[in-house]
C-alpha atoms as a PDB file:
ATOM      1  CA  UNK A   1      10.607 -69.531   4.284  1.00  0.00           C
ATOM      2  CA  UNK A   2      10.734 -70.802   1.124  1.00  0.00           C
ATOM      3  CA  UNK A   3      12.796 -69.121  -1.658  1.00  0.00           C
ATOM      4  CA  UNK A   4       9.947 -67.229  -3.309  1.00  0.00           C
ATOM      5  CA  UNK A   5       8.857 -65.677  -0.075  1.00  0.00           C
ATOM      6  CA  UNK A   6      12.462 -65.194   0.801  1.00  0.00           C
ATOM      7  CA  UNK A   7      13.257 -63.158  -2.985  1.00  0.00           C
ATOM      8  CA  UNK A   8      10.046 -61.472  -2.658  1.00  0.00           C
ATOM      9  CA  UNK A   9      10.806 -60.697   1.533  1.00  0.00           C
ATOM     10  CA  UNK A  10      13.797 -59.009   0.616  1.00  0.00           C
ATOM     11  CA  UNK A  11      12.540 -56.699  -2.677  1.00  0.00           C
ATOM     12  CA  UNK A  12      10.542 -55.134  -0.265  1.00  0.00           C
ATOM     13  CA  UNK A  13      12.814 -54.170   2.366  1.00  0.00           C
ATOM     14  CA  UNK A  14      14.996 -53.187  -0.357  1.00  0.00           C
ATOM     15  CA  UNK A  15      11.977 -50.914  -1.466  1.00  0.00           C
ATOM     16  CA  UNK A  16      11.288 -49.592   1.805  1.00  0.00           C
ATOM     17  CA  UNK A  17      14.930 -48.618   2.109  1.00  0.00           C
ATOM     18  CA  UNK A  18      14.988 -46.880  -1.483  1.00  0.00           C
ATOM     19  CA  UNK A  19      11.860 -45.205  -0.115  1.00  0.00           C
ATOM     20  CA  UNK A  20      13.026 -44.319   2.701  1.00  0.00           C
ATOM     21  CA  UNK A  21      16.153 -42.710   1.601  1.00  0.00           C
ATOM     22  CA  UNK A  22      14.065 -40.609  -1.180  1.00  0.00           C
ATOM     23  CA  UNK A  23      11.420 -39.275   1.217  1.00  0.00           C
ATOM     24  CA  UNK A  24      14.672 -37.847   3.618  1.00  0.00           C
ATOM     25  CA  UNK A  25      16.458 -36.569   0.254  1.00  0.00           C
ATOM     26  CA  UNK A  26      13.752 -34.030  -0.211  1.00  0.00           C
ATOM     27  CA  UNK A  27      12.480 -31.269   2.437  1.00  0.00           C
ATOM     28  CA  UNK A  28       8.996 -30.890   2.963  1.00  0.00           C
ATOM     29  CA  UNK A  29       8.080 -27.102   2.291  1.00  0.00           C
ATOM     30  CA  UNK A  30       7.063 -26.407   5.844  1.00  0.00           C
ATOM     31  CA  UNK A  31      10.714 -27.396   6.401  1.00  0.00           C
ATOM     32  CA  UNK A  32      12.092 -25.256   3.590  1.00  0.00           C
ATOM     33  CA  UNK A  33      10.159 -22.338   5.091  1.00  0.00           C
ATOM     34  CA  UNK A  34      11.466 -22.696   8.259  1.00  0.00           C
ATOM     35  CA  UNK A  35      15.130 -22.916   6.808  1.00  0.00           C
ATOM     36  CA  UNK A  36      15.059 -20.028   5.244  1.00  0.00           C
ATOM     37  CA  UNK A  37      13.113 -17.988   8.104  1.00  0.00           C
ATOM     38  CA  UNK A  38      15.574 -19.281  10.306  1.00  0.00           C
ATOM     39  CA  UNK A  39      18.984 -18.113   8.229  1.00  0.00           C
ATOM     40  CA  UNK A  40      17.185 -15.013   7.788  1.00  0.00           C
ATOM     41  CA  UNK A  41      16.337 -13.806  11.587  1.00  0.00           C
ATOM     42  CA  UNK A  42      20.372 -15.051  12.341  1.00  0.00           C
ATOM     43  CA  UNK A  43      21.560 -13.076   9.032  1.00  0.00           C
ATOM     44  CA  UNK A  44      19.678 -10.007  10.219  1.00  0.00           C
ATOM     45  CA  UNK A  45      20.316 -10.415  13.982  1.00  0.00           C
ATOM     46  CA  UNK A  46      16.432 -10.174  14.698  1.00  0.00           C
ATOM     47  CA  UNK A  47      14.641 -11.493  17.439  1.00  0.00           C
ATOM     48  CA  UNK A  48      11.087 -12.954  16.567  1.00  0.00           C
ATOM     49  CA  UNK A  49       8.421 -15.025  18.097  1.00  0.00           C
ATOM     50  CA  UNK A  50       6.701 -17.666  16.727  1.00  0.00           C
ATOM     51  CA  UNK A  51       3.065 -17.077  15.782  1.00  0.00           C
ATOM     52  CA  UNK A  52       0.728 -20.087  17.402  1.00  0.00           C
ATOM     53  CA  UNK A  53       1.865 -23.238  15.294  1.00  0.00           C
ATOM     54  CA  UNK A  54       1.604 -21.123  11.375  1.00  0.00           C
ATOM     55  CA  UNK A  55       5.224 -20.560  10.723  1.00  0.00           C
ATOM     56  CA  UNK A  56       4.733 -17.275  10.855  1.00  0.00           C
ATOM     57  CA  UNK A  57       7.387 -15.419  13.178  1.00  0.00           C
ATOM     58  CA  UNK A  58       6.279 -11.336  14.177  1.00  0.00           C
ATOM     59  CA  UNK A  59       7.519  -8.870  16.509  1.00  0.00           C
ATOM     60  CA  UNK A  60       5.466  -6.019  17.805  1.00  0.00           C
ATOM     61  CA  UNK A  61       7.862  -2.637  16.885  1.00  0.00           C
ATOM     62  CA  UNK A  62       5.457  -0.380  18.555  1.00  0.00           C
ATOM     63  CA  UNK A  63       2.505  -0.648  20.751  1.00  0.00           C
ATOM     64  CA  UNK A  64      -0.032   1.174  19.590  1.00  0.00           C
ATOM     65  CA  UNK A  65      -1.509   4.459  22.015  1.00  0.00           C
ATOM     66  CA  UNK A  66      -4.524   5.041  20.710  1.00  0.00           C
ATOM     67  CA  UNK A  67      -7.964   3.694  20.751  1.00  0.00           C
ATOM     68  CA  UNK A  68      -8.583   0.206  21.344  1.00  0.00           C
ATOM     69  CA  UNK A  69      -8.698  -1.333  17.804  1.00  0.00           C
ATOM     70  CA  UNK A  70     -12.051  -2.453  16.471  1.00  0.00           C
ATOM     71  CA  UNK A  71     -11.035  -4.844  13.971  1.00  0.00           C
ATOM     72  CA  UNK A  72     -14.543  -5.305  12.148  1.00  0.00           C
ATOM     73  CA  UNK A  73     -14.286  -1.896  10.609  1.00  0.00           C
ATOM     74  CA  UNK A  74     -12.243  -0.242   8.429  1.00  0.00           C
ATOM     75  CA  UNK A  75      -8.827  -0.077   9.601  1.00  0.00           C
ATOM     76  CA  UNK A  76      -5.900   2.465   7.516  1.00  0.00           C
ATOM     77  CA  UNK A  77      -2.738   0.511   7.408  1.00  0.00           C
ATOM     78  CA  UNK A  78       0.564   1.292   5.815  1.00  0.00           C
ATOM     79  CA  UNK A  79       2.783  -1.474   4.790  1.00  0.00           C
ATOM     80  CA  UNK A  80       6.243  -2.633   2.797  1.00  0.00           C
ATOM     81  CA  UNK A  81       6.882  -6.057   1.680  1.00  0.00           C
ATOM     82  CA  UNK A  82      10.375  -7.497   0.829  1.00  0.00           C
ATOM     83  CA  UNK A  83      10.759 -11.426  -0.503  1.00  0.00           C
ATOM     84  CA  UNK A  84      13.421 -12.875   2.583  1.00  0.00           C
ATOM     85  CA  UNK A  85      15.812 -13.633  -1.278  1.00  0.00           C
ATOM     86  CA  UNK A  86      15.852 -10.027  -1.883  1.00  0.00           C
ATOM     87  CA  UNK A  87      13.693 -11.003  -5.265  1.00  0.00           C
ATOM     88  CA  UNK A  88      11.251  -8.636  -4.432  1.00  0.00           C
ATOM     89  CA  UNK A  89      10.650  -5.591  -2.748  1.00  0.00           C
ATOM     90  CA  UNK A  90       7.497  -2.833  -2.154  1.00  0.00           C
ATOM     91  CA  UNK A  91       8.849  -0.206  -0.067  1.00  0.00           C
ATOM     92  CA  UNK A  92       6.903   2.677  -1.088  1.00  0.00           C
ATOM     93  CA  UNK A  93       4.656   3.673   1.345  1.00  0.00           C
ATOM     94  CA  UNK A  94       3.096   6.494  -0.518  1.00  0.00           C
ATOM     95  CA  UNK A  95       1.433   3.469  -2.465  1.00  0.00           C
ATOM     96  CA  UNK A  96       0.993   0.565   0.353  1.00  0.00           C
ATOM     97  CA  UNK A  97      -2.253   1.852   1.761  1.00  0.00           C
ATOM     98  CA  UNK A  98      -5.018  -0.465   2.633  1.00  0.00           C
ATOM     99  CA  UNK A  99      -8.493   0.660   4.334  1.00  0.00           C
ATOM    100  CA  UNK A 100     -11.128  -1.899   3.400  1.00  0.00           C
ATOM    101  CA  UNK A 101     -12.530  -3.574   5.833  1.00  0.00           C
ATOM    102  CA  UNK A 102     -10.086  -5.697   7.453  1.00  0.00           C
ATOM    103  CA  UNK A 103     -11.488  -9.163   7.310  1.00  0.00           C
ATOM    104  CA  UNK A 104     -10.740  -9.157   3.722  1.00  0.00           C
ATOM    105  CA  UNK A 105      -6.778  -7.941   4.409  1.00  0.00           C
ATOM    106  CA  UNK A 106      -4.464 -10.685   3.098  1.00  0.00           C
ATOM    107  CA  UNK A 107      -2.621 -13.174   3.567  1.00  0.00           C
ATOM    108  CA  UNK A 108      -4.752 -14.747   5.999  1.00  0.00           C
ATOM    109  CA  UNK A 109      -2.256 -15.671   8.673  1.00  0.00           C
ATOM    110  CA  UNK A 110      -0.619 -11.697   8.388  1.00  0.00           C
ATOM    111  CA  UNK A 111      -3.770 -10.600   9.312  1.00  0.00           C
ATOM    112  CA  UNK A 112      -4.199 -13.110  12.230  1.00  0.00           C
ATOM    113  CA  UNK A 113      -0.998 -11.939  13.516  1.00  0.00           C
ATOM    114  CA  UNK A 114      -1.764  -8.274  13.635  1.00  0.00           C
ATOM    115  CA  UNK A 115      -5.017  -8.833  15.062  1.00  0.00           C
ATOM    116  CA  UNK A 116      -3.985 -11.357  17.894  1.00  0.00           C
ATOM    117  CA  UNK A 117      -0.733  -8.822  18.400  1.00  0.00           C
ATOM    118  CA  UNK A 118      -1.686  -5.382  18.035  1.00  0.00           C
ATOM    119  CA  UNK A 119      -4.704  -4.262  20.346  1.00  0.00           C
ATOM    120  CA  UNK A 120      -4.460  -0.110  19.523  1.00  0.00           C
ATOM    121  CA  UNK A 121      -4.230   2.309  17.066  1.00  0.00           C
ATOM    122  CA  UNK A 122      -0.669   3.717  16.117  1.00  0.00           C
ATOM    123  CA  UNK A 123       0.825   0.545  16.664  1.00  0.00           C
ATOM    124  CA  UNK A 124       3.752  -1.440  14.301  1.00  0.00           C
ATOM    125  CA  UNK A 125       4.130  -4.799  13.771  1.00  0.00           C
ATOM    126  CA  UNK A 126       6.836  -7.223  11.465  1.00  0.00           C
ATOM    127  CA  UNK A 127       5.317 -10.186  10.484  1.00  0.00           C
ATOM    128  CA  UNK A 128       7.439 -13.089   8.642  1.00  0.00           C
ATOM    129  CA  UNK A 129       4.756 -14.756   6.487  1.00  0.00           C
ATOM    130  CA  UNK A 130       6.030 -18.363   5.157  1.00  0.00           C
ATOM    131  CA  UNK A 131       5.978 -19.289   1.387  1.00  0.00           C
ATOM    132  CA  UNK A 132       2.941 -21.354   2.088  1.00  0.00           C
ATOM    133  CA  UNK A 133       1.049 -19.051   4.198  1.00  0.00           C
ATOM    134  CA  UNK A 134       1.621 -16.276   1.409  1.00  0.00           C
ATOM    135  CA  UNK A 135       1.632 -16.980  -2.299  1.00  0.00           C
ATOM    136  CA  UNK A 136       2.784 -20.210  -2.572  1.00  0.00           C
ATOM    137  CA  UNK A 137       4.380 -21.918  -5.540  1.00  0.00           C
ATOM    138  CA  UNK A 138       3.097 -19.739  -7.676  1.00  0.00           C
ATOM    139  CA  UNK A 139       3.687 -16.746  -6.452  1.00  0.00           C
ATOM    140  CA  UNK A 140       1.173 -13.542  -7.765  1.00  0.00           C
ATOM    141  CA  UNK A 141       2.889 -10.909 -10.227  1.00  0.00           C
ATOM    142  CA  UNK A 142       6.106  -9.899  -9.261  1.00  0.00           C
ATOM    143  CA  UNK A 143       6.020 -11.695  -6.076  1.00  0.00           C
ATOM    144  CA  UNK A 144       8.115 -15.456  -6.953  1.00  0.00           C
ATOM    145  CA  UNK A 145       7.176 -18.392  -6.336  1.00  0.00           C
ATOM    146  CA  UNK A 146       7.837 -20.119  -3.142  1.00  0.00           C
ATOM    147  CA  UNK A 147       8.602 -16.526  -1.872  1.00  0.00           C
ATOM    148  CA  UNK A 148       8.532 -15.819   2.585  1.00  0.00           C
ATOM    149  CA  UNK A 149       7.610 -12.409   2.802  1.00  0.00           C
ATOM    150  CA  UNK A 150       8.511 -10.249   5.640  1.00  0.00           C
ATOM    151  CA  UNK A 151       6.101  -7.267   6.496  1.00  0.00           C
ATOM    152  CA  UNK A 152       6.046  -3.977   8.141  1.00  0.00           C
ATOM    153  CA  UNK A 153       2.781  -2.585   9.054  1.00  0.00           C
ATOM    154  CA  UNK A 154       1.401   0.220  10.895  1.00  0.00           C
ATOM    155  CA  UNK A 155      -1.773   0.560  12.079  1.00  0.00           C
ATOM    156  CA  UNK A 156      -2.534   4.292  11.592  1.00  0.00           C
ATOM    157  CA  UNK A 157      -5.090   6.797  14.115  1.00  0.00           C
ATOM    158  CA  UNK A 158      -7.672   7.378  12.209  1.00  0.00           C
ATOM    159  CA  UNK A 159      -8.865  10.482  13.930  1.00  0.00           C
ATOM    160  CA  UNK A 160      -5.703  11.494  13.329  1.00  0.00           C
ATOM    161  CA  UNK A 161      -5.838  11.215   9.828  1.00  0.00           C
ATOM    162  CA  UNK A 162      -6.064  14.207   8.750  1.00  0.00           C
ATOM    163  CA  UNK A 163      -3.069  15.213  10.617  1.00  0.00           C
ATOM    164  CA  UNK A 164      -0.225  12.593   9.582  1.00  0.00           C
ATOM    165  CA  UNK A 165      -1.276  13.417   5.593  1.00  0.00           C
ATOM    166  CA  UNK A 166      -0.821  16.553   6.996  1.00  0.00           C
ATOM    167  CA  UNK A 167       2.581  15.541   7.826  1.00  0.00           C
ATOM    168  CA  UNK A 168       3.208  13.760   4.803  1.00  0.00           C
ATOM    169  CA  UNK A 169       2.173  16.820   2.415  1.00  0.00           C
ATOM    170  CA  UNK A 170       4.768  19.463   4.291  1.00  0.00           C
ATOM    171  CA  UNK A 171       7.377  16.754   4.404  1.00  0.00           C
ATOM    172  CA  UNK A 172       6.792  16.360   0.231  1.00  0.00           C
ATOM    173  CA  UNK A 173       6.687  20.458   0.079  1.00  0.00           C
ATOM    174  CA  UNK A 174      10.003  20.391   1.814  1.00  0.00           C
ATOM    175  CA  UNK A 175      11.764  17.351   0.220  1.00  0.00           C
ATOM    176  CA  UNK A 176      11.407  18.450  -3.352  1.00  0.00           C
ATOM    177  CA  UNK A 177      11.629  22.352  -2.612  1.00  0.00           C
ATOM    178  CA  UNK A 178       8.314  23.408  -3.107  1.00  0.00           C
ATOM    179  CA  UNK A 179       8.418  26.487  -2.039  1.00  0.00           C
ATOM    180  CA  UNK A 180       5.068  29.193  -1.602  1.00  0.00           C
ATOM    181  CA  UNK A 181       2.396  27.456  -0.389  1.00  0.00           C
ATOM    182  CA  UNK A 182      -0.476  28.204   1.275  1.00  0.00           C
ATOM    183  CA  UNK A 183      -2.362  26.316   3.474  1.00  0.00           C
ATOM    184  CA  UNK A 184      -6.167  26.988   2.808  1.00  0.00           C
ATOM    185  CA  UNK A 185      -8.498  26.990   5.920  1.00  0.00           C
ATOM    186  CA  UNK A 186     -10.020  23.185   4.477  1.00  0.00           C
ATOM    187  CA  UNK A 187      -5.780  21.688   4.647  1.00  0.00           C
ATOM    188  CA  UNK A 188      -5.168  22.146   0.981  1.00  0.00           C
ATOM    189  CA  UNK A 189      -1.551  23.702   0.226  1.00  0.00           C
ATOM    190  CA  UNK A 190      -1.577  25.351  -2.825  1.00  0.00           C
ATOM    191  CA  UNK A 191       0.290  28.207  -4.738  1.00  0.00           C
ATOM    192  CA  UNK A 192      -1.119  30.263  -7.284  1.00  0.00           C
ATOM    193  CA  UNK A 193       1.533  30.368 -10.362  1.00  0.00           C
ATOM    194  CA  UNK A 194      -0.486  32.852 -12.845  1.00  0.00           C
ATOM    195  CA  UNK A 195      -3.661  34.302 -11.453  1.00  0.00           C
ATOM    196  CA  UNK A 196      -5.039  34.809 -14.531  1.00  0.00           C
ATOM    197  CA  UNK A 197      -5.969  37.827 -16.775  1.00  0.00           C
ATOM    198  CA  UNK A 198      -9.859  36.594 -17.291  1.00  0.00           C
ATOM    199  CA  UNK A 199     -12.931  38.775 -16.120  1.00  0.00           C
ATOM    200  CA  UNK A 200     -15.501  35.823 -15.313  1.00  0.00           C
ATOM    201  CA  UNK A 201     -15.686  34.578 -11.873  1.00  0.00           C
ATOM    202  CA  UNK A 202     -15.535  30.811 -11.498  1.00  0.00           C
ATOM    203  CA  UNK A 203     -17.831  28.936  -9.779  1.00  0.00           C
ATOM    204  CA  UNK A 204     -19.295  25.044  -9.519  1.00  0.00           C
ATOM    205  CA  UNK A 205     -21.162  25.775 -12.245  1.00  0.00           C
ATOM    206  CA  UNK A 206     -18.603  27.405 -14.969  1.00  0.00           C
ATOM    207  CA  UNK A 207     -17.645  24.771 -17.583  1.00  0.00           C
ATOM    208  CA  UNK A 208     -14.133  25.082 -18.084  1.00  0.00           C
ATOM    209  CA  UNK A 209     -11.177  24.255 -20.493  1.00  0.00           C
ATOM    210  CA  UNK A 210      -7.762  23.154 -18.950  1.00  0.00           C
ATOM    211  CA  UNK A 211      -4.630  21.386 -19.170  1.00  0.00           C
ATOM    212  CA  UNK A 212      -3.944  19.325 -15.824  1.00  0.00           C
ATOM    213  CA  UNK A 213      -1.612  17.356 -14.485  1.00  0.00           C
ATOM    214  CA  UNK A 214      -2.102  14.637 -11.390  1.00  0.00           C
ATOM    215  CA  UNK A 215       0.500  13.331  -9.434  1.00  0.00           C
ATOM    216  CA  UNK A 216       1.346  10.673  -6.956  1.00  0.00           C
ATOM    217  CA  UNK A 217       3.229  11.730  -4.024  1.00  0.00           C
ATOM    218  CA  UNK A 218       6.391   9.363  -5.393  1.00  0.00           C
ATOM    219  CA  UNK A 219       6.148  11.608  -8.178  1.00  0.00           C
ATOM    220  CA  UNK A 220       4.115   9.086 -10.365  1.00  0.00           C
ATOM    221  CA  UNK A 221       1.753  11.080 -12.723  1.00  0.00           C
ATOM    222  CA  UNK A 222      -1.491   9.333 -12.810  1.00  0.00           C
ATOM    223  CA  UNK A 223      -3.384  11.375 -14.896  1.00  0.00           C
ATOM    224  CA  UNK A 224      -2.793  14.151 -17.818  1.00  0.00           C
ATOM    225  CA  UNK A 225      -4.794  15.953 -20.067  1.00  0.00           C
ATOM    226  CA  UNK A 226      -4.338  19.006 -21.803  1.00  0.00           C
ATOM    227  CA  UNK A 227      -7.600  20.324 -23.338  1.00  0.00           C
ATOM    228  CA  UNK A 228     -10.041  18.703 -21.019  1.00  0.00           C
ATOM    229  CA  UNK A 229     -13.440  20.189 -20.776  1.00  0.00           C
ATOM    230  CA  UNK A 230     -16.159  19.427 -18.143  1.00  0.00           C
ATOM    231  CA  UNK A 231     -17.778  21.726 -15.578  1.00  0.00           C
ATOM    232  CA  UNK A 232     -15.941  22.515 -12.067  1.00  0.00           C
ATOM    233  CA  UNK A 233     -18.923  20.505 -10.014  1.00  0.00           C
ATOM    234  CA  UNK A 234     -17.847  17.068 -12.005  1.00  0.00           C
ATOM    235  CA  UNK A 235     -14.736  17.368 -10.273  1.00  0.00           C
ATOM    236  CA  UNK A 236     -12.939  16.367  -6.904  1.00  0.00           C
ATOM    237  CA  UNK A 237     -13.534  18.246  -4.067  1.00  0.00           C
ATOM    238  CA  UNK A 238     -10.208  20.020  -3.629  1.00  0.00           C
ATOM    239  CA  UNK A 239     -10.741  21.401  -7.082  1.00  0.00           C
ATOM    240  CA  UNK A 240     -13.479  22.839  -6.614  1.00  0.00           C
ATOM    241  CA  UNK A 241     -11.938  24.515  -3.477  1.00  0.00           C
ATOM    242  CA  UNK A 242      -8.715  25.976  -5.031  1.00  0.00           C
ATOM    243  CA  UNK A 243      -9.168  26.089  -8.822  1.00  0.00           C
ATOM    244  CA  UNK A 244     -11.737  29.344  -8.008  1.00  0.00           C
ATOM    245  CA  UNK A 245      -8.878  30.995  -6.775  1.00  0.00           C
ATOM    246  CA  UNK A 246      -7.657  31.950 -10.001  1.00  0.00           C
ATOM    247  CA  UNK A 247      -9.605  33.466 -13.821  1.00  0.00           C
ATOM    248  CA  UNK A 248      -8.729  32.252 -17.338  1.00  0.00           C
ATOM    249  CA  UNK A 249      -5.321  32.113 -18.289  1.00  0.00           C
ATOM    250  CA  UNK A 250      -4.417  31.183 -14.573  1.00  0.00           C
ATOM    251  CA  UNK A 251      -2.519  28.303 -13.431  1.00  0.00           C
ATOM    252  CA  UNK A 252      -2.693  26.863  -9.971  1.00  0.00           C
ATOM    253  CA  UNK A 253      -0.629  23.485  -8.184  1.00  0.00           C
ATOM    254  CA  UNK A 254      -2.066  22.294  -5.365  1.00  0.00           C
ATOM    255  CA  UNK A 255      -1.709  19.342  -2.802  1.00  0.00           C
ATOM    256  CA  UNK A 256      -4.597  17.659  -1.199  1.00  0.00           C
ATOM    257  CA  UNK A 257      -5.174  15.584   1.376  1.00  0.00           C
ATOM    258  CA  UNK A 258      -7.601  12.628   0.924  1.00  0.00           C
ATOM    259  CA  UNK A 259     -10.272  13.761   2.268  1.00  0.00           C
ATOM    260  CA  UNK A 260     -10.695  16.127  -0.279  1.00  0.00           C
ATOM    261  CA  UNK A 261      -9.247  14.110  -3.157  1.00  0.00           C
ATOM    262  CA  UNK A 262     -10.702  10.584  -3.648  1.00  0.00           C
ATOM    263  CA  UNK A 263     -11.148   9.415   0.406  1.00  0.00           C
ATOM    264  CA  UNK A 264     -10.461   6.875   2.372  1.00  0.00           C
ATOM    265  CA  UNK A 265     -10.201   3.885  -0.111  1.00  0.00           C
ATOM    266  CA  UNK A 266      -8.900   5.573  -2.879  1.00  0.00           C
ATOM    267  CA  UNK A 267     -10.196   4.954  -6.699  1.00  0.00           C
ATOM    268  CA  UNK A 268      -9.848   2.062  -9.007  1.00  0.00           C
ATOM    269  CA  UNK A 269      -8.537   2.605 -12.481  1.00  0.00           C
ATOM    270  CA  UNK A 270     -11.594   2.843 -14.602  1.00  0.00           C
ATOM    271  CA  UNK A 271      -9.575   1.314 -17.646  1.00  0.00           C
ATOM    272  CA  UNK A 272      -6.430  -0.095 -18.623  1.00  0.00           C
ATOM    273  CA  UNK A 273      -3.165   2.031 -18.810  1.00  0.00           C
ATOM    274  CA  UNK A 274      -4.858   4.181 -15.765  1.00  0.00           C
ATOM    275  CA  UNK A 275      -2.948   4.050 -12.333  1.00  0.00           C
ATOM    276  CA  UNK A 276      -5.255   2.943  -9.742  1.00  0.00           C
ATOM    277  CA  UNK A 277      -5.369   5.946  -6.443  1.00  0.00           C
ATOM    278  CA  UNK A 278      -4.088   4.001  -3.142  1.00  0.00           C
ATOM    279  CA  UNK A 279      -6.038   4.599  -0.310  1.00  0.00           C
ATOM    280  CA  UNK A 280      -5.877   7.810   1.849  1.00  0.00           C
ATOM    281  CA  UNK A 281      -3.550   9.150  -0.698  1.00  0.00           C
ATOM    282  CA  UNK A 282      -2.524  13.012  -0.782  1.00  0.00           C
ATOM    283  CA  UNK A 283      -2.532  14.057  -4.502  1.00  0.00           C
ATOM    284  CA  UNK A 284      -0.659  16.706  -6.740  1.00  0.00           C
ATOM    285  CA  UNK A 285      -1.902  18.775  -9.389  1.00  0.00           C
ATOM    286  CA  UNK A 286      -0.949  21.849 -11.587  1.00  0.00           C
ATOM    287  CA  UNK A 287      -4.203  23.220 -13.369  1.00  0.00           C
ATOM    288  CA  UNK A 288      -4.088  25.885 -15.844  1.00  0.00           C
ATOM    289  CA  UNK A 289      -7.407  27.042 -16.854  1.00  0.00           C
ATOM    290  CA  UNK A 290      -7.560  28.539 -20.507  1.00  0.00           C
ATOM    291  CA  UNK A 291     -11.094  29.390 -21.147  1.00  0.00           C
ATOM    292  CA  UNK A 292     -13.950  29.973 -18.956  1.00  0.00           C
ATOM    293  CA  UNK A 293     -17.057  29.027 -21.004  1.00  0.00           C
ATOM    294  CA  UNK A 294     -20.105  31.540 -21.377  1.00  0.00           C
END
């Protein structure tokens, strides 16, 4: 070997080696993920499986006893989210409804995972989603960049709907000491503050003034208007139902379940500054009715 060959034989093992040593310096992010799943099932003491090769760990919390699943429809879920840093969390689950159809439900490999683990309704699954299965380097809003996610999700009975809002409107009564309600024959709990000292009758068809207030179950008020005019039939079911009960001057609160509120999916905000209605959601409102138009 002559000493050209020989200077130039040995700049590239010397490159290879400088190469070499940067490519071990850095993790790759599948490692990374794994790294940080890994700390986190030992720091939490949980016991997880791997999901196929994704990176994705889940445990099934409860088998679901309901009907067999039928994943091609709509399917009522319930969900938190929590970054595995602590970054970011979603635990409200007055809020963390989803009901679309459930081949859009994201991220791709959390729906995978509840579809390949959970075969019936009622069930609960964790699912540890890696940075690059969720968001990615990005992130999306509040959710950081590079961000696992761990979720929670429960697969709800939908014929049994109407009985866990149910549930979830008494436990609300109860929690923040709402005391004299009714339960109306359609599931509606309401309690009639002020009947009202009016003579006209209200029906679909009365156009109304009124002040109104709507509510979240976490409390967050979604909508208020004091002044509002519009007849009775432009409204939601459940006001139509209960704001009859009382005349002009009258004020009435009631809680509704979805079904007679805005349904299944919920409702978009129709512009900004408007809170969007999660699916399924129960709803609060106080109504006081000051004029009954002629």
């Amino acid at each position: 070997m002559n000493l050209i060959n020989r200077y130039s034989f040995l700049l590239a093992l010397a490159f290879v080696a400088v190469m070499s040593a940067c490519t071990k310096e850095y993790a790759s992010i599948a490692e990374e993920d794994d790294i940080n799943i890994q700390a986190y099932l030992k720091a939490n003491n949980l016991s997880m499986q791997k999901f196929d090769t994704t990176g994705a760990y889940y445990a099934v919390v409860t088998e679901g006893k309901g009907p067999a699943l039928d994943y091609t429809q709509q399917v009522p879920l319930i969900f938190t989210v929590k970054s595995l840093d602590g970054k970011y969390t979603s635990q409200d689950t007055f809020i963390n409804h989803y009901a679309g159809k459930f081949g859009y439900y994201s991220p791709d490999v959390l729906r995978e995972a509840i579809m390949a683990n959970l075969k019936k309704e009622g069930g609960t699954i964790r699912v540890i989603v890696p940075s690059r299965k969720a968001f990615g380097r990005n992130g999306s809003g509040p959710i950081p960049g590079n961000a696992s996610l761990e979720y929670t999700v429960k697969v709800l009975e939908r014929a049994k709907l109407g009985q866990y809002e149910d549930a979830v409107i008494q436990n609300y009564l109860s929690k923040n000491s709402l005391t004299g309600f009714t339960k109306s024959a359609d599931g509606i709990w309401y309690k009639v503050a002020e009947p009202g000292t009016g003579t006209s009758t209200i029906t679909l068809d009365s156009t109304l003034v009124f002040n109104y207030t709507g509510k979240l179950l976490n409390g967050t008020v979604f909508e208020k208007n004091d002044g509002a005019s519009a007849v009775l039939a432009q409204y939601i079911p459940s006001w139509q139902k209960i704001v009859p009960l009382v005349k002009e001057g009258g004020t009435v609160r009631f809680v509704a379940p979805s079904s007679f509120s805005y349904g299944l999916l919920g409702s978009q905000a129709s512009s900004v500054g408007q809170i969007s209605i999660p699916a399924f959601a129960p709803l609060d409102f106080e109504v006081k009715v000051t004029e009954v138009k002629p």
